[in-house]
C-alpha atoms as a PDB file:
ATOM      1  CA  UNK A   1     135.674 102.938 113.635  1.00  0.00           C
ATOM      2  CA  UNK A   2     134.198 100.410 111.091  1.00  0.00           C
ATOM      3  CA  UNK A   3     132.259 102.347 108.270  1.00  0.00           C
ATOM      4  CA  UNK A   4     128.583 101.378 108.182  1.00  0.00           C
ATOM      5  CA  UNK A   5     127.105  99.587 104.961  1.00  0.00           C
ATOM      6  CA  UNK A   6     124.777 101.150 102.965  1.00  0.00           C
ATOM      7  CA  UNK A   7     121.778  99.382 102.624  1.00  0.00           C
ATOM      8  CA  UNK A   8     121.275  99.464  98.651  1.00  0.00           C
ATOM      9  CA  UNK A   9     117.977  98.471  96.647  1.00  0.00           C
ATOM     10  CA  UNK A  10     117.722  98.065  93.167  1.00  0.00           C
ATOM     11  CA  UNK A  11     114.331  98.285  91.249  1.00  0.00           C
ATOM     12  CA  UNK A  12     114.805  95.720  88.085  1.00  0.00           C
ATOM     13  CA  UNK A  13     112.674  94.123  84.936  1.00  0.00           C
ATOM     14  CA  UNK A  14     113.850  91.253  82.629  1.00  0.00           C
ATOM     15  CA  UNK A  15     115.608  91.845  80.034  1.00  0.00           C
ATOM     16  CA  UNK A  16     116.968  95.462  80.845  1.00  0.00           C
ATOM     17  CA  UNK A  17     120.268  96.277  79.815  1.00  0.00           C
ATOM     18  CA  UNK A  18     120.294  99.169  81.513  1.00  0.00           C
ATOM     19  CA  UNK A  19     119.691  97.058  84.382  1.00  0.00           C
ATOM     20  CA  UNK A  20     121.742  94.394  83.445  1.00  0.00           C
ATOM     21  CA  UNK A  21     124.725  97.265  83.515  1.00  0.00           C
ATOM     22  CA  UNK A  22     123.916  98.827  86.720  1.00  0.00           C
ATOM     23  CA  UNK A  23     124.169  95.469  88.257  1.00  0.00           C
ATOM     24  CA  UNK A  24     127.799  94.647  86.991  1.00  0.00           C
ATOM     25  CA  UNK A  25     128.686  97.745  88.398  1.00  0.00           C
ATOM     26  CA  UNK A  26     127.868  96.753  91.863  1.00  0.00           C
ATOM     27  CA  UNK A  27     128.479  93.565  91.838  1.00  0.00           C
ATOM     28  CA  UNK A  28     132.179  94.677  90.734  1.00  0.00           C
ATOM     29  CA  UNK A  29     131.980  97.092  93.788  1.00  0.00           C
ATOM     30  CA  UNK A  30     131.482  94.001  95.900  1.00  0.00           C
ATOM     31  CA  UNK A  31     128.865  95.672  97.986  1.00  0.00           C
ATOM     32  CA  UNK A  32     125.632  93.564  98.953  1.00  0.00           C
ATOM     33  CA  UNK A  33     122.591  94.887  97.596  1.00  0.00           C
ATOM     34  CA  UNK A  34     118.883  93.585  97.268  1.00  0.00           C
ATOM     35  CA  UNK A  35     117.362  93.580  93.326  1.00  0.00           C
ATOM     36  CA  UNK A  36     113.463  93.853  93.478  1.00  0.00           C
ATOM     37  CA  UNK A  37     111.989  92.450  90.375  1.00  0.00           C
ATOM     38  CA  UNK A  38     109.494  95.244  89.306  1.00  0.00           C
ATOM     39  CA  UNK A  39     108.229  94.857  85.840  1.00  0.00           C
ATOM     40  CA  UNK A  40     105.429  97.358  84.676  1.00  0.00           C
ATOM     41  CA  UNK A  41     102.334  96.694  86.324  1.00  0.00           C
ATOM     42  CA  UNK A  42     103.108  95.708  89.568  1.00  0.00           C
ATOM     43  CA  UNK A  43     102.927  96.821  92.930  1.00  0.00           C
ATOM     44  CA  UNK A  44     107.144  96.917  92.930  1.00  0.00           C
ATOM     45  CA  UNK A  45     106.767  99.097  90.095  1.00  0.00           C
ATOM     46  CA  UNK A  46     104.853 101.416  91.948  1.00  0.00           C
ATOM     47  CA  UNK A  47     106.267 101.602  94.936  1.00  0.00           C
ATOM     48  CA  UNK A  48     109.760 102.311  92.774  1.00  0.00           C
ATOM     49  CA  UNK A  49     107.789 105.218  91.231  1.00  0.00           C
ATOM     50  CA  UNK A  50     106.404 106.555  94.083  1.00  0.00           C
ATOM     51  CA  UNK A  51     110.119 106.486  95.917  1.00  0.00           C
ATOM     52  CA  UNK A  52     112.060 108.069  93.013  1.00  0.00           C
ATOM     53  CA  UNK A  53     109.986 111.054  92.558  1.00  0.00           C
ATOM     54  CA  UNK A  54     107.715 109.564  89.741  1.00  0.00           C
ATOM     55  CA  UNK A  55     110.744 108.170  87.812  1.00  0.00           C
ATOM     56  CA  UNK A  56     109.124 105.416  85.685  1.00  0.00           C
ATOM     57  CA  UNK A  57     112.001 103.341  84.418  1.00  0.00           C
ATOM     58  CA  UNK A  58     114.564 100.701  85.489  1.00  0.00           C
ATOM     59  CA  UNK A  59     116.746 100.554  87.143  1.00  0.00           C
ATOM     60  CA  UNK A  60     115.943 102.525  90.254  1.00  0.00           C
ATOM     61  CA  UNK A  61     118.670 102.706  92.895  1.00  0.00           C
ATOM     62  CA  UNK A  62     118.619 103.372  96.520  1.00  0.00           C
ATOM     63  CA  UNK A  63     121.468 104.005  99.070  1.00  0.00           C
ATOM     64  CA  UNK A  64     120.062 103.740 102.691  1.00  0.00           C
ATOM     65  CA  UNK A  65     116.699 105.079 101.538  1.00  0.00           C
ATOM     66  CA  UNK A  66     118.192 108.099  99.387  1.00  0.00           C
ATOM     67  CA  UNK A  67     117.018 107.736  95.094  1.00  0.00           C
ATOM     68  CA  UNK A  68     120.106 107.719  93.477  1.00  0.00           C
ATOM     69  CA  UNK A  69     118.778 107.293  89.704  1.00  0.00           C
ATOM     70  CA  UNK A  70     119.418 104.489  86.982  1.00  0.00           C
ATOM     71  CA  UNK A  71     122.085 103.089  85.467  1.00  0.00           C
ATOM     72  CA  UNK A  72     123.196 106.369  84.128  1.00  0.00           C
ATOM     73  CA  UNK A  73     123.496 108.176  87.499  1.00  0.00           C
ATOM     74  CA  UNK A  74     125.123 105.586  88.871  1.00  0.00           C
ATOM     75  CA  UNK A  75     127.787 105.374  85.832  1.00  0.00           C
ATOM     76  CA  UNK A  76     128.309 109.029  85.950  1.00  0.00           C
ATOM     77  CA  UNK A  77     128.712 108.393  90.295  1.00  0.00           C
ATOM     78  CA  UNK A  78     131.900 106.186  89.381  1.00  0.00           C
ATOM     79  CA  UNK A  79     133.328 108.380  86.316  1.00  0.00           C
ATOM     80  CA  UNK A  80     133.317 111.358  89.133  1.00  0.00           C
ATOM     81  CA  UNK A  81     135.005 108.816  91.813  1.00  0.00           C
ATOM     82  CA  UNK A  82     131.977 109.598  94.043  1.00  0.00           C
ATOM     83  CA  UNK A  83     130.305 106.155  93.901  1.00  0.00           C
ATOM     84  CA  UNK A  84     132.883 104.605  96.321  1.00  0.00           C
ATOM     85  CA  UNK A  85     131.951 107.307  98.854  1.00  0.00           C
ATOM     86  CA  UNK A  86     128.743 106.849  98.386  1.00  0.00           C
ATOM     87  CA  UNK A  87     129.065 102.766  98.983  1.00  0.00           C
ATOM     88  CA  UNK A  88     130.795 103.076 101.733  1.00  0.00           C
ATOM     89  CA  UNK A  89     133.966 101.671 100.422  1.00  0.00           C
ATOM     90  CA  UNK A  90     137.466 102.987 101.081  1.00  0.00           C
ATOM     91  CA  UNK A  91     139.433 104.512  98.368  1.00  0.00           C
ATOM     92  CA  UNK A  92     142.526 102.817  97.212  1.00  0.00           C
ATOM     93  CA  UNK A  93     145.688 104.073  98.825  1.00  0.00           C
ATOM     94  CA  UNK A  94     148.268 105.341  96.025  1.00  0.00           C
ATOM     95  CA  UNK A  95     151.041 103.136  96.140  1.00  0.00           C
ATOM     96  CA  UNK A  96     154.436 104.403  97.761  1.00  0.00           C
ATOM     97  CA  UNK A  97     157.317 105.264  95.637  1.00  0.00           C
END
């Protein structure tokens, strides 16, 4: 049974690091994943605040629908080997001896 892909948004502005780093991430991940441009004042912008809760900064991630956080969440998602999971992407095998 294939595993489904998550559908993944990404709520950005220019010249965000923090945004800049949560991309890298998962674009390392090799996952597809739209980026909405959403700088402050406009309608992207509020429709990222309005889906996250009333989180007002950038990034804002979605997996299939479900607010994830920034670039911090998702950092602390791959320190704790749950972001694969989470992506739908299949843990390495450990090697045989």
């Amino acid at each position: 049974m294939d595993a489904k892909t998550p559908e993944i948004e990404i709520y950005t502005q220019p010249w965000c690091a923090y945004c800049a780093r949560a991309i890298r991430l998962l674009a390392a991940k090799g996952v597809p994943f739209r980026e909405i441009s959403a700088p402050h004042g406009t309608p992207e912008r509020a429709e990222a605040i309005r889906r996250s809760g009333g989180r007002t900064t950038v990034p804002q991630i979605f997996v299939d629908g479900e607010a994830v956080g920034g670039s911090d969440e998702l950092a602390l998602l791959e320190a704790n080997g749950e972001l694969d999971r989470m992506l739908g992407i299949a843990a390495a095998m450990p090697a045989k001896p």
